[in-house]
Protein backbone atom coordinates (compact mmCIF):
# COMPACT_ATOMS: atom_id res chain seq x y z
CA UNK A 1 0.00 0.00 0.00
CA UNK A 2 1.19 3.54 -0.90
CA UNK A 3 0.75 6.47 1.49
CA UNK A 4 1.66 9.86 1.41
CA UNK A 5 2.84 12.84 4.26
CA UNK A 6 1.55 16.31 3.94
CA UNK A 7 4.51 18.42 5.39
CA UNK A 8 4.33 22.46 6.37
CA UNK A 9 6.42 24.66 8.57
CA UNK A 10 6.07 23.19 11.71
CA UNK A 11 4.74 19.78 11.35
CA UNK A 12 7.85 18.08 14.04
CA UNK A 13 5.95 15.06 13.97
CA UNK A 14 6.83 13.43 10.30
CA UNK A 15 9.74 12.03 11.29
CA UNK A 16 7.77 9.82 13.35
CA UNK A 17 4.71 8.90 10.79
CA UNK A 18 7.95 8.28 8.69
CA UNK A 19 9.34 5.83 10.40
CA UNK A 20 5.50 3.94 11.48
CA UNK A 21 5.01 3.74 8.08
CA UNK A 22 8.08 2.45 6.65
CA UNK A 23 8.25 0.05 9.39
CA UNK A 24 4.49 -1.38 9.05
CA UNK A 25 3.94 -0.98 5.07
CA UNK A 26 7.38 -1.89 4.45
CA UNK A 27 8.12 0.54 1.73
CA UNK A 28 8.57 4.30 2.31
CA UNK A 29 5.87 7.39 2.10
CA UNK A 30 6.11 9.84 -0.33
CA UNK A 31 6.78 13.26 1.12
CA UNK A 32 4.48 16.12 -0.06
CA UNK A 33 5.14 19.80 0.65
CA UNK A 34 2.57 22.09 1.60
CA UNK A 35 2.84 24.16 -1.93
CA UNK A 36 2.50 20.84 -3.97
CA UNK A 37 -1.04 21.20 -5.94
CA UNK A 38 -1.74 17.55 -7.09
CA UNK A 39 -0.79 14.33 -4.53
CA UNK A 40 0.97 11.12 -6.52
CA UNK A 41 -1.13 7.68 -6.90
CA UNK A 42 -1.53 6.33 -2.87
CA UNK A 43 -3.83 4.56 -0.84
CA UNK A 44 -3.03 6.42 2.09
CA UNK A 45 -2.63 10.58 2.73
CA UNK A 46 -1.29 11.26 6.27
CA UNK A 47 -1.12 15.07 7.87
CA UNK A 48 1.28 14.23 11.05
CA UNK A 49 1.36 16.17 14.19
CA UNK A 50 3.52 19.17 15.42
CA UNK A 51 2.45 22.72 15.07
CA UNK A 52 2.05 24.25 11.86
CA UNK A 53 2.86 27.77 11.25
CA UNK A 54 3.05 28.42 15.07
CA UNK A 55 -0.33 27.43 15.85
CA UNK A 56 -1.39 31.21 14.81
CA UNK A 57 -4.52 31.98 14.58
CA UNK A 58 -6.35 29.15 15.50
CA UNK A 59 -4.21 25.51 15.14
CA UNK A 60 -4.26 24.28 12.10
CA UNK A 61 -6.07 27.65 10.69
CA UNK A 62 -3.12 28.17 8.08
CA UNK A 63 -2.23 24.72 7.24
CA UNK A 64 -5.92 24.29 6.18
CA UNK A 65 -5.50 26.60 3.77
CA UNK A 66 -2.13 26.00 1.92
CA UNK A 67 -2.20 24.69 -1.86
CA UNK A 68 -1.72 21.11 -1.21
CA UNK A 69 -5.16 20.94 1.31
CA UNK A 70 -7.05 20.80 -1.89
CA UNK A 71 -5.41 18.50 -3.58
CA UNK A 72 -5.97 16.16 0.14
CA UNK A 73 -9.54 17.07 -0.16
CA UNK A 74 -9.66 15.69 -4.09
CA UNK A 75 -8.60 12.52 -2.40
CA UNK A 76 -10.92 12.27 -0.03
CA UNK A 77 -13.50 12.59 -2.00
CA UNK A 78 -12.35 10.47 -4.33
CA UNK A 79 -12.21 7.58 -1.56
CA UNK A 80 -9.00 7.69 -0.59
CA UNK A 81 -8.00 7.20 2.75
CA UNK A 82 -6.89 10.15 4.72
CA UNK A 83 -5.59 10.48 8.52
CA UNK A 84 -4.61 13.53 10.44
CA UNK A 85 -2.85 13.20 14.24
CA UNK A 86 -2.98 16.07 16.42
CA UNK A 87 -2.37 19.08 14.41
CA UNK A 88 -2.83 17.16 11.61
CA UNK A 89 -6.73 16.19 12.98
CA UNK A 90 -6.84 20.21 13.53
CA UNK A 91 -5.92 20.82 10.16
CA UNK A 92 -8.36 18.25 8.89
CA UNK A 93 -11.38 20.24 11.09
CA UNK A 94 -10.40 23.65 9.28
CA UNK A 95 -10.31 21.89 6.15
CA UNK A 96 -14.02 21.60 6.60
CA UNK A 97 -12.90 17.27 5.60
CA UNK A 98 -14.26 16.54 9.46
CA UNK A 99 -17.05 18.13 11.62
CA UNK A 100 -16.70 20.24 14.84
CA UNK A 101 -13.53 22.01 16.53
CA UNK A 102 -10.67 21.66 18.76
CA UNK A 103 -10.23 23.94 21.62
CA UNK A 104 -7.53 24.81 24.04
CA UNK A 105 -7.49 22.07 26.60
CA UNK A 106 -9.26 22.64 29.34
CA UNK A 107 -6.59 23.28 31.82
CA UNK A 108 -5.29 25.83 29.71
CA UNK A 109 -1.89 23.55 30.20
CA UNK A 110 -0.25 21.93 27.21
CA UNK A 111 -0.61 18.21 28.55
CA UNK A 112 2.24 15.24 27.61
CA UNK A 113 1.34 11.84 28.52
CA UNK A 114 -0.22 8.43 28.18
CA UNK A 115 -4.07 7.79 27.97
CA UNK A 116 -5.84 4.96 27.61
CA UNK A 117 -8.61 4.87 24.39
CA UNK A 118 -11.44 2.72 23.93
CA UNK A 119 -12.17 1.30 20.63
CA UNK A 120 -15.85 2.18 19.74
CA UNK A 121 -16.27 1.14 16.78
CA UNK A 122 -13.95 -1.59 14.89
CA UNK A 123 -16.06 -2.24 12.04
CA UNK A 124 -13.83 0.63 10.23
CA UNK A 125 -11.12 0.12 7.59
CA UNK A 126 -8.98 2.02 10.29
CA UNK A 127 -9.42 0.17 13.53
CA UNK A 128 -10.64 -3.45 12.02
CA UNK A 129 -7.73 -5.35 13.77
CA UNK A 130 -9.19 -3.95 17.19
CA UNK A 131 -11.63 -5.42 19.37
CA UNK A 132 -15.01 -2.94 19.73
CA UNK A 133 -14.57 -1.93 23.52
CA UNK A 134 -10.39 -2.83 23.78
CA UNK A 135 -8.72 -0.27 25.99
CA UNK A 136 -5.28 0.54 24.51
CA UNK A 137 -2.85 3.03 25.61
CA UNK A 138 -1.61 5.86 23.59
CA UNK A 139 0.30 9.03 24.36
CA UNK A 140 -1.04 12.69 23.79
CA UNK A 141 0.91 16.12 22.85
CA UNK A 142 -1.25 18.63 22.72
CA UNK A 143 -2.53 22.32 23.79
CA UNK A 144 -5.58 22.32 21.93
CA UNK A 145 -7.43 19.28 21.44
CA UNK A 146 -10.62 20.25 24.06
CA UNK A 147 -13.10 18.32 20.68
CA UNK A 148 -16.36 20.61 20.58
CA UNK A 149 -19.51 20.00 18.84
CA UNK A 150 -22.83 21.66 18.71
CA UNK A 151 -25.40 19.29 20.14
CA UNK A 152 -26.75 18.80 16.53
CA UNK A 153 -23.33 17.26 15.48
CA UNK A 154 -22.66 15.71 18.27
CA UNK A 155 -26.01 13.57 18.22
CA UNK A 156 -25.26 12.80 14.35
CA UNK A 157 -21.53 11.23 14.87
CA UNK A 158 -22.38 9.83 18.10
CA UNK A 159 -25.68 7.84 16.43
CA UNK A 160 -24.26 7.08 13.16
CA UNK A 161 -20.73 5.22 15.04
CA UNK A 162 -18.07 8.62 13.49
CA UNK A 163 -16.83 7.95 17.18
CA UNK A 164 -13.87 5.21 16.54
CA UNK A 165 -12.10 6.03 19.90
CA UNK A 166 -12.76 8.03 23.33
CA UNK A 167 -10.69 8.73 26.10
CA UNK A 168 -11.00 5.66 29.16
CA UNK A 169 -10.69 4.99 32.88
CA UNK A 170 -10.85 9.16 33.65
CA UNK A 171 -7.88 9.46 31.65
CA UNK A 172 -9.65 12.67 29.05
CA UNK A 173 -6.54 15.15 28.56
CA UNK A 174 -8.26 17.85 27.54
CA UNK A 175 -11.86 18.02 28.75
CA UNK A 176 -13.37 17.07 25.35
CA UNK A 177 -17.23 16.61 24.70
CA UNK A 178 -18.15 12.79 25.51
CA UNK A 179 -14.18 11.88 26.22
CA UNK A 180 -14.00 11.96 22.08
CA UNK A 181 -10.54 11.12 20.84
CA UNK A 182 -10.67 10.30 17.30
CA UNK A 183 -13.68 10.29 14.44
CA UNK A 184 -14.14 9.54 11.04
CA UNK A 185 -16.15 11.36 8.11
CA UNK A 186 -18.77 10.15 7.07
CA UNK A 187 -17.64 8.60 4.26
CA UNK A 188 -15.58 6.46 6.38
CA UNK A 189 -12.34 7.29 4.84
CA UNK A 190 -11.47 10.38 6.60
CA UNK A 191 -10.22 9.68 10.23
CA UNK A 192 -8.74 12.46 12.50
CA UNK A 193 -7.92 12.18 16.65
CA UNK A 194 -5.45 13.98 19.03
CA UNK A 195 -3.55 10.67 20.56
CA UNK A 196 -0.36 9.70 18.66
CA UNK A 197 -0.44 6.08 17.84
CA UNK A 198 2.50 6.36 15.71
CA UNK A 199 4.83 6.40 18.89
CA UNK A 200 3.41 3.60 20.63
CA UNK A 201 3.99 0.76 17.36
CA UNK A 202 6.85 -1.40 18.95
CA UNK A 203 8.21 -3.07 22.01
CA UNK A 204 10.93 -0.36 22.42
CA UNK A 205 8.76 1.97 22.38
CA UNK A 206 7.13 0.45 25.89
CA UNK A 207 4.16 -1.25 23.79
CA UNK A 208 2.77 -1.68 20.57
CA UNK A 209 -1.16 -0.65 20.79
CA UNK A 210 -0.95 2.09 17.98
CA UNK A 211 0.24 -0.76 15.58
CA UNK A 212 -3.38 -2.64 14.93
CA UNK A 213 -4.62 1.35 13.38
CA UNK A 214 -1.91 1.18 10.93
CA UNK A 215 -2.27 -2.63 10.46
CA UNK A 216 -6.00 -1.89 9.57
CA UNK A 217 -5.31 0.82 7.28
CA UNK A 218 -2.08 -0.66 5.57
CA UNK A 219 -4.34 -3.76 5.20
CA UNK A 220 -1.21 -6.24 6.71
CA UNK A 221 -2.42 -8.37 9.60
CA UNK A 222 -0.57 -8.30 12.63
């Protein structure tokens, strides 16, 4: 399977979706920069994590609007799988590609460290090699990932299973609506949440719970 990463000023993170990919696909994404106006033949479009153009404005506000956005949102609606991690899920919510916001974190604290997730729904093409209800652990980065919805949104992602993993066991970061962590368009082939599973893929890493999302989407069992 052939993905791509979406890389701006800012995004620290791609390093790390580098490596998670080349590891689990065995073969290498293509690198994209944020100017590029058409994406090459892939599978699989990534927007890592990090902190685009400062986080000014809002986070993700600028990256959502840079050339190469629109040729990610030509993908998506062409079918093609898509996946944004932190700033990358921020980026994905300004794009207009996923519905509601991200908010500073309730604390008003930037927050770094492991959560646990629940697996809501597995009957996804991104979280098929979970169980529906496994707890995994996964770390967070973030400042701003407080997910807000109005209630009418809220009712429509929560009824129609967009939820693919919430925060467990009191461990919400952030203070987001319903302990959401991650959602999906949709479609189905849009999927954007704050935790990073790409650092949590291998036993040296302390575990390897992250690995089964890019298992599911690679399509390689584990």
């Amino acid at each position: 399977m052939k993905s791509a990463i979406i890389q701006l000023p800012g995004l620290n993170r791609d390093r790390d979706m580098i490596a998670a990919l080349t590891k689990i696909s065995g073969h290498a994404p293509h690198l994209v920069w944020q100017t590029e106006t058409a994406l090459p033949d892939v599978d699989l479009v990534v927007i890592p994590g990090g902190f685009s153009y400062g986080d000014y404005l809002r986070c993700g506000a600028i990256g959502a609007r840079m050339p190469v956005m629109r040729a990610v949102a030509e993908k998506a609606a062409q079918g093609v799988m898509v996946m944004g991690v932190c700033n990358g899920f921020q980026i994905l919510l300004e794009a207009g590609l996923l519905p509601g916001a991200l908010m500073r974190n309730a604390s008003l604290k930037f927050v770094c460290r492991e959560v646990k997730l629940r697996v809501e729904n597995a009957n996804t093409a991104f979280t098929r090699f979970y169980q529906p209800g496994q707890i995994i652990r996964c770390p967070v980065a973030h400042h701003d990932g407080n997910y807000f919805a109005d209630e009418a949104v809220l009712k429509r992602i929560e009824g129609e299973g967009q939820v693919l993993f919430r925060y467990a066991e009191g461990t919400n970061p952030n203070g987001s609506m319903n302990d959401i962590a991650g959602i999906v368009s949709e479609s189905g082939n849009v999927l954007g949440l704050m935790p990073h599973p790409e650092n949590l893929i291998e036993t040296a890493h302390g575990g390897d719970d992250g690995r089964a999302l890019f298992e599911s989407v690679l399509g390689k069992a584990a």
